[in-house]
N, C-alpha and C. Protein backbone atom coordinates (compact mmCIF):
# COMPACT_ATOMS: atom_id res chain seq x y z
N UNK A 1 -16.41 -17.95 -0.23
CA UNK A 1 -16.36 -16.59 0.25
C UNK A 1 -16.61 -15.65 -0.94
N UNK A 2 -17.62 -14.72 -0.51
CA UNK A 2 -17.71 -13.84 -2.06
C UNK A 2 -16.97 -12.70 -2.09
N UNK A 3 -16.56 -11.82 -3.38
CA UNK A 3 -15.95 -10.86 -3.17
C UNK A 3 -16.03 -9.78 -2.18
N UNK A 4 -17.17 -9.78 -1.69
CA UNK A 4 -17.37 -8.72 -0.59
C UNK A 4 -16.63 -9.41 0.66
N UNK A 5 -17.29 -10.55 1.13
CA UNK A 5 -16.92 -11.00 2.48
C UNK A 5 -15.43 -10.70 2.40
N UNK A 6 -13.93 -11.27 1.28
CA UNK A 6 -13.11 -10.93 0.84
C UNK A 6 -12.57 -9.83 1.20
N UNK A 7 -13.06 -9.11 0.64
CA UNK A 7 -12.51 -7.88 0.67
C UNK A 7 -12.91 -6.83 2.38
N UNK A 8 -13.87 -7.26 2.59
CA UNK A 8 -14.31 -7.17 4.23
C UNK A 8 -13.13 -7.39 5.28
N UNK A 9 -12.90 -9.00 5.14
CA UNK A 9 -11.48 -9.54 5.44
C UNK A 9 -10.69 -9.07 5.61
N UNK A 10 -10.24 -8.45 4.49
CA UNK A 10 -9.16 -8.24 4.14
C UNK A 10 -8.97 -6.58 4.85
N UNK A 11 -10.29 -5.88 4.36
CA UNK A 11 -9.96 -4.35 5.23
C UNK A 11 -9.60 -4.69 6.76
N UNK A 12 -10.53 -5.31 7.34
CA UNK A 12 -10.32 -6.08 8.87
C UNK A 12 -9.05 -6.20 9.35
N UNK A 13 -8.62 -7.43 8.37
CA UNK A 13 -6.97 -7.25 8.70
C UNK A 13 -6.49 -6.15 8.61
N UNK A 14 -5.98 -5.50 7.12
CA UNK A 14 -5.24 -4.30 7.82
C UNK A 14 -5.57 -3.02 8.51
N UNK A 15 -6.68 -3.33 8.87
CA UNK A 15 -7.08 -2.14 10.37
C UNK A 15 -6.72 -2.64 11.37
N UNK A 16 -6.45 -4.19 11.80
CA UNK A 16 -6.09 -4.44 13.06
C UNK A 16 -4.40 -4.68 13.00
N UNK A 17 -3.70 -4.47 11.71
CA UNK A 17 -2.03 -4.67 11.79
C UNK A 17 -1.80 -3.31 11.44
N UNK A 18 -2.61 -2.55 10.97
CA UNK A 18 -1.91 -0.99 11.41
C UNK A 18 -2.13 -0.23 12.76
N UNK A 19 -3.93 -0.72 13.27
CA UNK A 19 -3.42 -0.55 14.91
C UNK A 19 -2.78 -0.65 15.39
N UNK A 20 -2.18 -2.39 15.14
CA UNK A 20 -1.18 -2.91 15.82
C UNK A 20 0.15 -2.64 16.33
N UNK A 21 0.44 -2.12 15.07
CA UNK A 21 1.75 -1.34 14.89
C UNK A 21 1.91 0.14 15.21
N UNK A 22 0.90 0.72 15.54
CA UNK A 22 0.92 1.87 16.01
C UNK A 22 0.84 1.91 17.86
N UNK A 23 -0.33 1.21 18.15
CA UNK A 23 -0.56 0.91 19.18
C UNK A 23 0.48 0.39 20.12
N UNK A 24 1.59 -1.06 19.54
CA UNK A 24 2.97 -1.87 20.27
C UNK A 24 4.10 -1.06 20.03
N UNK A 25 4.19 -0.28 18.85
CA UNK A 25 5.46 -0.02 18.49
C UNK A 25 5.64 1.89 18.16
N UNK A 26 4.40 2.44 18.00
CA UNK A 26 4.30 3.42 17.80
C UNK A 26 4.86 4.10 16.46
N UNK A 27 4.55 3.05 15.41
CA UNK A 27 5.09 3.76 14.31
C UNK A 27 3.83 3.48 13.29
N UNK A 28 3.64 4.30 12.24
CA UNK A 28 2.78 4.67 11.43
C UNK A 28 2.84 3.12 10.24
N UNK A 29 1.94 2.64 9.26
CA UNK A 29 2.26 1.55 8.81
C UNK A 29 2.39 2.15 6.94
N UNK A 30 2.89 2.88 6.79
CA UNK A 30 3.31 3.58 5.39
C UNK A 30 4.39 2.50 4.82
N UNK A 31 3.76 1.95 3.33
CA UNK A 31 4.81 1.03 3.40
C UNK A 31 5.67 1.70 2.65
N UNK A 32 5.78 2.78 1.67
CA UNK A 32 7.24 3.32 1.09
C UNK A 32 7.51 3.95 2.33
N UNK A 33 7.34 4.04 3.34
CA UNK A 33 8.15 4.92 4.29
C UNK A 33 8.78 3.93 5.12
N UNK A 34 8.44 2.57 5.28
CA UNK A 34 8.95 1.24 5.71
C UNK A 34 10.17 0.99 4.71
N UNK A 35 10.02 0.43 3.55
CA UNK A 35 10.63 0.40 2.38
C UNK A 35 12.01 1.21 2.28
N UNK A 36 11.53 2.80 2.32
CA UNK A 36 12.46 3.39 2.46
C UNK A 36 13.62 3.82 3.59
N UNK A 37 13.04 3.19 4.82
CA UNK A 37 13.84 3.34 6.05
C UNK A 37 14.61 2.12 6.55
N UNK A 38 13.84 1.63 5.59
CA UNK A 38 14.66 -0.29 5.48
C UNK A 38 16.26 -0.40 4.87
N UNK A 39 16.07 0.56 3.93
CA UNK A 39 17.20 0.50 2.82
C UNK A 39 18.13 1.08 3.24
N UNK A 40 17.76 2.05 4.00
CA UNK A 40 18.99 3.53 4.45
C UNK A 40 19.55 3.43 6.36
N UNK A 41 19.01 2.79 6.61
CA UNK A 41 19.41 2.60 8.43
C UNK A 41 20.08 1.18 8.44
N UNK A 42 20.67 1.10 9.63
CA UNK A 42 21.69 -0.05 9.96
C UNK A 42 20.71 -0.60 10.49
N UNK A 43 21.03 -1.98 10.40
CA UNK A 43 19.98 -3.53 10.55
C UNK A 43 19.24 -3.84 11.84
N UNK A 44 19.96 -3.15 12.87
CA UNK A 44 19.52 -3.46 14.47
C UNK A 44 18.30 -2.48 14.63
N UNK A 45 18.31 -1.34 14.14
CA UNK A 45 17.16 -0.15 13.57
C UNK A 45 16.29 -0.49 13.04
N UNK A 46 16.39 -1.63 12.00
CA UNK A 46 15.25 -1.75 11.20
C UNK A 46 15.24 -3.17 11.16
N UNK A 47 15.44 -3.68 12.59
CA UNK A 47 14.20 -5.70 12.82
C UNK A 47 13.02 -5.23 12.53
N UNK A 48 12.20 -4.61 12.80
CA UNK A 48 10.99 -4.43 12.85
C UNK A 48 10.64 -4.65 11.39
N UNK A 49 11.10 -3.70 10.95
CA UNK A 49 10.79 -3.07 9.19
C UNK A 49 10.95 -4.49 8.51
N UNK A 50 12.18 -5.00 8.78
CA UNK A 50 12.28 -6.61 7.87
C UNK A 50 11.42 -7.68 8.16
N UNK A 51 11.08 -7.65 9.16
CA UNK A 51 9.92 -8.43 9.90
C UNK A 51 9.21 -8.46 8.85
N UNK A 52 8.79 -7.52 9.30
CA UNK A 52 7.37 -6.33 8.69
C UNK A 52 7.29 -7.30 7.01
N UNK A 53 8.09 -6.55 6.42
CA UNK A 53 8.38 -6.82 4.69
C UNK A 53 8.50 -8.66 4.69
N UNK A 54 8.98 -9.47 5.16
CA UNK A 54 8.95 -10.76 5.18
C UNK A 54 8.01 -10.93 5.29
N UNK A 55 7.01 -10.50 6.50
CA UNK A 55 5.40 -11.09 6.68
C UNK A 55 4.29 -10.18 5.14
N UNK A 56 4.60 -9.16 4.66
CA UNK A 56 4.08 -8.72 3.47
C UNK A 56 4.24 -9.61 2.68
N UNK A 57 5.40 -9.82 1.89
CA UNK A 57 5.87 -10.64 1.04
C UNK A 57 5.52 -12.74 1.45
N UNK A 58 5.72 -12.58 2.52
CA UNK A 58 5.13 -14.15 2.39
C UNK A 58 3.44 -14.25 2.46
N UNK A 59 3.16 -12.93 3.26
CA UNK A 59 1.25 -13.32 2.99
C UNK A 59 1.16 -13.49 1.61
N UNK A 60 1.61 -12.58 0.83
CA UNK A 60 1.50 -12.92 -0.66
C UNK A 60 1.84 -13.89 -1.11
N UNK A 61 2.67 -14.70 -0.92
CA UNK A 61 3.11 -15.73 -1.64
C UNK A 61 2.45 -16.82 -1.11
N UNK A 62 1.98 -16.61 0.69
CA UNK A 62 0.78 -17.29 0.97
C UNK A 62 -0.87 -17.76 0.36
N UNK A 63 -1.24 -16.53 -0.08
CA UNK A 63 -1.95 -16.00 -0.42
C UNK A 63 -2.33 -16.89 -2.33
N UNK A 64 -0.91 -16.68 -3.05
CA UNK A 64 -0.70 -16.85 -4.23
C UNK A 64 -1.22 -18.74 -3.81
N UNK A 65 -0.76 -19.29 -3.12
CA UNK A 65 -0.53 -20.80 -3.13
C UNK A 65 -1.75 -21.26 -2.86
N UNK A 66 -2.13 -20.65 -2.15
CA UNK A 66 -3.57 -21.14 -1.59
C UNK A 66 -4.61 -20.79 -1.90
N UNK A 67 -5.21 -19.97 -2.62
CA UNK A 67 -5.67 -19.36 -3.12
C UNK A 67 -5.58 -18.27 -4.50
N UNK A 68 -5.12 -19.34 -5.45
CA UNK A 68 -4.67 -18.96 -6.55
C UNK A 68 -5.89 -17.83 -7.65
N UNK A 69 -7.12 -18.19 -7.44
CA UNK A 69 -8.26 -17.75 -8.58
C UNK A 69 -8.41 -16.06 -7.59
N UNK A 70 -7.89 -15.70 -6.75
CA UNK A 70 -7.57 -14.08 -6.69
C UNK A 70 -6.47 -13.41 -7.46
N UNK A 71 -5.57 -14.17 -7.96
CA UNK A 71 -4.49 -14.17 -9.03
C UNK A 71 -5.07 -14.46 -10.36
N UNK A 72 -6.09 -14.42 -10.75
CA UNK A 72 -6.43 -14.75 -12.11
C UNK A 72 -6.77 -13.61 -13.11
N UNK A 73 -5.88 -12.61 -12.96
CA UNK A 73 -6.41 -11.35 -13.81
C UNK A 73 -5.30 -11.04 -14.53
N UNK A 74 -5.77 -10.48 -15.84
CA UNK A 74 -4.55 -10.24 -16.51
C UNK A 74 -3.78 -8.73 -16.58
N UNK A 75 -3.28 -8.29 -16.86
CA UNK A 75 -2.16 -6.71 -17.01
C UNK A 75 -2.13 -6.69 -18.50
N UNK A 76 -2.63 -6.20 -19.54
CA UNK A 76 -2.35 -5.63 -20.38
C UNK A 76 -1.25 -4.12 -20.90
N UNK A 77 -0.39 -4.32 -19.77
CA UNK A 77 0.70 -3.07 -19.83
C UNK A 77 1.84 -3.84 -20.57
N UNK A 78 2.87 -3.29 -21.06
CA UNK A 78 3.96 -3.55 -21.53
C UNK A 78 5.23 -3.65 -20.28
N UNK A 79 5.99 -4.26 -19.79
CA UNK A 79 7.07 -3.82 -18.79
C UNK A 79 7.14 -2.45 -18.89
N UNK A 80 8.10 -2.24 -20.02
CA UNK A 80 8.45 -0.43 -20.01
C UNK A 80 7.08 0.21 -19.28
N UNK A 81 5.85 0.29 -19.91
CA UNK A 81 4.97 1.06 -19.30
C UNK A 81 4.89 0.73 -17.44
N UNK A 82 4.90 -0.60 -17.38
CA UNK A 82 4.85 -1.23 -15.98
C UNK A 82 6.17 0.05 -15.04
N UNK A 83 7.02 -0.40 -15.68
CA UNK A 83 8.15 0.80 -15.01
C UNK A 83 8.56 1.93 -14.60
N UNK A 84 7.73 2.54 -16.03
CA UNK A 84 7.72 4.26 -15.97
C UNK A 84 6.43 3.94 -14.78
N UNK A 85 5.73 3.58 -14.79
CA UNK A 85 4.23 3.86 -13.75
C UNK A 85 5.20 3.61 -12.40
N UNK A 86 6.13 2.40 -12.14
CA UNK A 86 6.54 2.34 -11.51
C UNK A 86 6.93 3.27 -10.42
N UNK A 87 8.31 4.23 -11.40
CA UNK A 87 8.97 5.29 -11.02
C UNK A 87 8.03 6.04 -10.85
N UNK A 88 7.40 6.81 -11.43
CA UNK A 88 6.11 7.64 -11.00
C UNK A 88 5.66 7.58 -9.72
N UNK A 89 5.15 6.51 -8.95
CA UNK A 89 4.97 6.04 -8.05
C UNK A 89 5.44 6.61 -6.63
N UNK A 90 6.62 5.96 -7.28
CA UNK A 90 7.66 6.49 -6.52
C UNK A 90 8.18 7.72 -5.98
N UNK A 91 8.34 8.41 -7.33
CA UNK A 91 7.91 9.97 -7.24
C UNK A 91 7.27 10.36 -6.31
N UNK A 92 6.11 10.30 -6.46
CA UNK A 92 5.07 10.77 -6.12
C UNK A 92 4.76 10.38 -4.44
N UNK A 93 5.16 9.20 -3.89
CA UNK A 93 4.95 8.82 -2.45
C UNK A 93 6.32 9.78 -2.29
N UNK A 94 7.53 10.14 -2.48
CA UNK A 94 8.43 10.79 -1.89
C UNK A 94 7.90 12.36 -1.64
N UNK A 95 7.30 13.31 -3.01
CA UNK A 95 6.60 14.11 -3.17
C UNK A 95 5.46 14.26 -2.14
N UNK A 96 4.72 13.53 -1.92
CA UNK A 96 3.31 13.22 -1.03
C UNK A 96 3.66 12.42 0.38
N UNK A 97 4.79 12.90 0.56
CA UNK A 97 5.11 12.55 2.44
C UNK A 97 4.71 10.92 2.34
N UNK A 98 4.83 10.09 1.57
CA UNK A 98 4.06 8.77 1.69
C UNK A 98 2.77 8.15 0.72
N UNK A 99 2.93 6.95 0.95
CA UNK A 99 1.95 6.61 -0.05
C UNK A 99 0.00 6.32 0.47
N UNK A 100 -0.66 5.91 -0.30
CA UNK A 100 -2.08 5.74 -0.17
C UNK A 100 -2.40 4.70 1.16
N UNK A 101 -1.32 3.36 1.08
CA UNK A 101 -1.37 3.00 2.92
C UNK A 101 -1.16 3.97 3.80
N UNK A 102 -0.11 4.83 3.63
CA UNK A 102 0.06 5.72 5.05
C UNK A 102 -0.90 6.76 4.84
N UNK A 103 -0.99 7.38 3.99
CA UNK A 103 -2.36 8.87 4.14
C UNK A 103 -4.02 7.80 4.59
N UNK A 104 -3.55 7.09 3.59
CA UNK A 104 -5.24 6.58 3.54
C UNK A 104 -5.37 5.61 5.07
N UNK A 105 -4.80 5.31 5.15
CA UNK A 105 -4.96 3.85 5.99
C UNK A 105 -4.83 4.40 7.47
N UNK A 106 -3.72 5.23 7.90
CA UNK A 106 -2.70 5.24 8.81
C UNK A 106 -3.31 7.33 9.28
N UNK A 107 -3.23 7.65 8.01
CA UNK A 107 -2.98 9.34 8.01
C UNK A 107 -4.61 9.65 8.51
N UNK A 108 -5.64 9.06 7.96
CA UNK A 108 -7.37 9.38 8.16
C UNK A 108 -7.57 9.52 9.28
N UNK A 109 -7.18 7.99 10.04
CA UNK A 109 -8.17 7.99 11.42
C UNK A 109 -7.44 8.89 12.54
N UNK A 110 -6.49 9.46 11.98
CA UNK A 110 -5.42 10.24 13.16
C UNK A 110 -5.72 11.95 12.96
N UNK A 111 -6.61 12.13 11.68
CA UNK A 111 -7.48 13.35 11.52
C UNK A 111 -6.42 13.97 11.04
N UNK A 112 -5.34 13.37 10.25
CA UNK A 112 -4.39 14.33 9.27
C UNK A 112 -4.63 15.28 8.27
N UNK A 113 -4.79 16.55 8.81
CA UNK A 113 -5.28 17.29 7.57
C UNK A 113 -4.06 16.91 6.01
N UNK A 114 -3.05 16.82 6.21
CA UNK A 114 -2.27 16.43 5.39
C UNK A 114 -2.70 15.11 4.40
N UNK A 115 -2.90 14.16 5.13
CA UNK A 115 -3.39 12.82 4.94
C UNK A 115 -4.99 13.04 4.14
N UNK A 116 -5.86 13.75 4.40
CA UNK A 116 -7.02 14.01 3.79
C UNK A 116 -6.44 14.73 2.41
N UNK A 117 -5.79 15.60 2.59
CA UNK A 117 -5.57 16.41 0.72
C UNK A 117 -4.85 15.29 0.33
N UNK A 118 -3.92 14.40 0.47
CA UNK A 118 -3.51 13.77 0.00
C UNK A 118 -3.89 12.25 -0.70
N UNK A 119 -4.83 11.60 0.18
CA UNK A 119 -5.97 10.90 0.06
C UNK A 119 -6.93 11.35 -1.38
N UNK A 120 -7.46 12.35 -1.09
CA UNK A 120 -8.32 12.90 -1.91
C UNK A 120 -7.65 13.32 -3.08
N UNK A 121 -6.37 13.71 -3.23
CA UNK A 121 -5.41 14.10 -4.59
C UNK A 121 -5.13 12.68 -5.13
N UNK A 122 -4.79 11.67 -4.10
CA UNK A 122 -4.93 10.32 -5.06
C UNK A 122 -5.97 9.57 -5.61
N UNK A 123 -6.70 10.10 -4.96
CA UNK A 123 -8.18 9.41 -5.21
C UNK A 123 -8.85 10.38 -6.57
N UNK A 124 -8.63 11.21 -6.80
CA UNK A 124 -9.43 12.25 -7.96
C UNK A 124 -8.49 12.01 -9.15
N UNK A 125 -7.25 11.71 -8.81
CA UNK A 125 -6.23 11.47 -10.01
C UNK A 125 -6.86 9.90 -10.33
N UNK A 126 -7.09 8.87 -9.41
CA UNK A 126 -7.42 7.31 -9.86
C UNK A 126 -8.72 7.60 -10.41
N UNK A 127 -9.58 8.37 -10.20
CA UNK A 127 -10.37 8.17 -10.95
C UNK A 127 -10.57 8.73 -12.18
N UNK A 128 -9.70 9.87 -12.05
CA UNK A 128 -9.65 10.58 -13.78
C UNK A 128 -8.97 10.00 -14.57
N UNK A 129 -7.90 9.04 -13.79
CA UNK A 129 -7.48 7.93 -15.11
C UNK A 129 -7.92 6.91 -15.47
N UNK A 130 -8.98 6.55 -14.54
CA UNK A 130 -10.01 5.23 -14.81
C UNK A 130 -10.78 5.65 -16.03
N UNK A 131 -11.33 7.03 -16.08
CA UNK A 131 -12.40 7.50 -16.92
C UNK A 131 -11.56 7.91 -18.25
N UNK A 132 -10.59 8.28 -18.08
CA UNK A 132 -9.58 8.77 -19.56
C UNK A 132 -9.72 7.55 -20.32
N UNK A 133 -9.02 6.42 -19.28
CA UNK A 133 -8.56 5.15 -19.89
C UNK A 133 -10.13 4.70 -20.56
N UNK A 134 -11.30 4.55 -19.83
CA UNK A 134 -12.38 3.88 -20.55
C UNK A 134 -13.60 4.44 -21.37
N UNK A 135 -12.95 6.30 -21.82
CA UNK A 135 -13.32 7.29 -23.26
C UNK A 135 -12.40 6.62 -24.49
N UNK A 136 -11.28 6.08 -23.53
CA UNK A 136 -10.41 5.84 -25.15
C UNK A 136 -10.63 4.35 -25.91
């Protein structure tokens, strides 16, 4: 399979498990907004959400086993740096109503004007740090 078909795949899938989840259950597929509603509501509230995060977390580890040479890249960050980017992150999906799955993925096809500035504010920031990072 080449990187395109891959990555084809892979958009495929999550256009048909964020339908999915919008379509059966009527909820948006934002995963810090999953994440975060996971942590703070009582357990009978959030089957779905743990579901949800078990099937994330084991595709990956699926994913890792079986197909290991998509795992073959390295991180040249330090932890500390890994962390602060972390928190940032974080920040920033609380700040921005959600992260780049929910604007981008979830927020577009529903014609979110919200979801478009937000999309586009993450997208102009990834690329001005792509280009900072490869002047220096």
């Amino acid at each position: 399979m080449t990187d395109y078909q891959a990555a084809l795949l892979g958009g495929g899938i999550i256009g048909v498990a964020t339908s999915s989840l919008l379509l059966f259950n009527g909820r948006v597929t934002g995963i810090s907004g999953i994440v975060g509603s996971a942590l703070s509501k009582n357990f009978s509230e959030n089957l779905w959400r743990y579901i949800f995060l078990i099937g994330l977390i084991s595709g990956g580890a699926f994913m890792k086993v079986f197909f290991p040479e998509y795992f073959s890249y390295e991180f040249n960050f330090s932890y500390f740096k890994t962390i602060i980017a972390g928190l940032f992150v974080g920040i920033g999906t609380r700040l921005g109503s959600g992260c780049t799955s929910g604007h981008g993925v979830c927020g577009l096809p529903r014609l979110s004007i919200r979801s478009l500035v937000a999309t586009l504010t993450f997208m102009f920031f990834g690329i001005l740090t792509v280009y900072i990072e490869g002047i220096r």
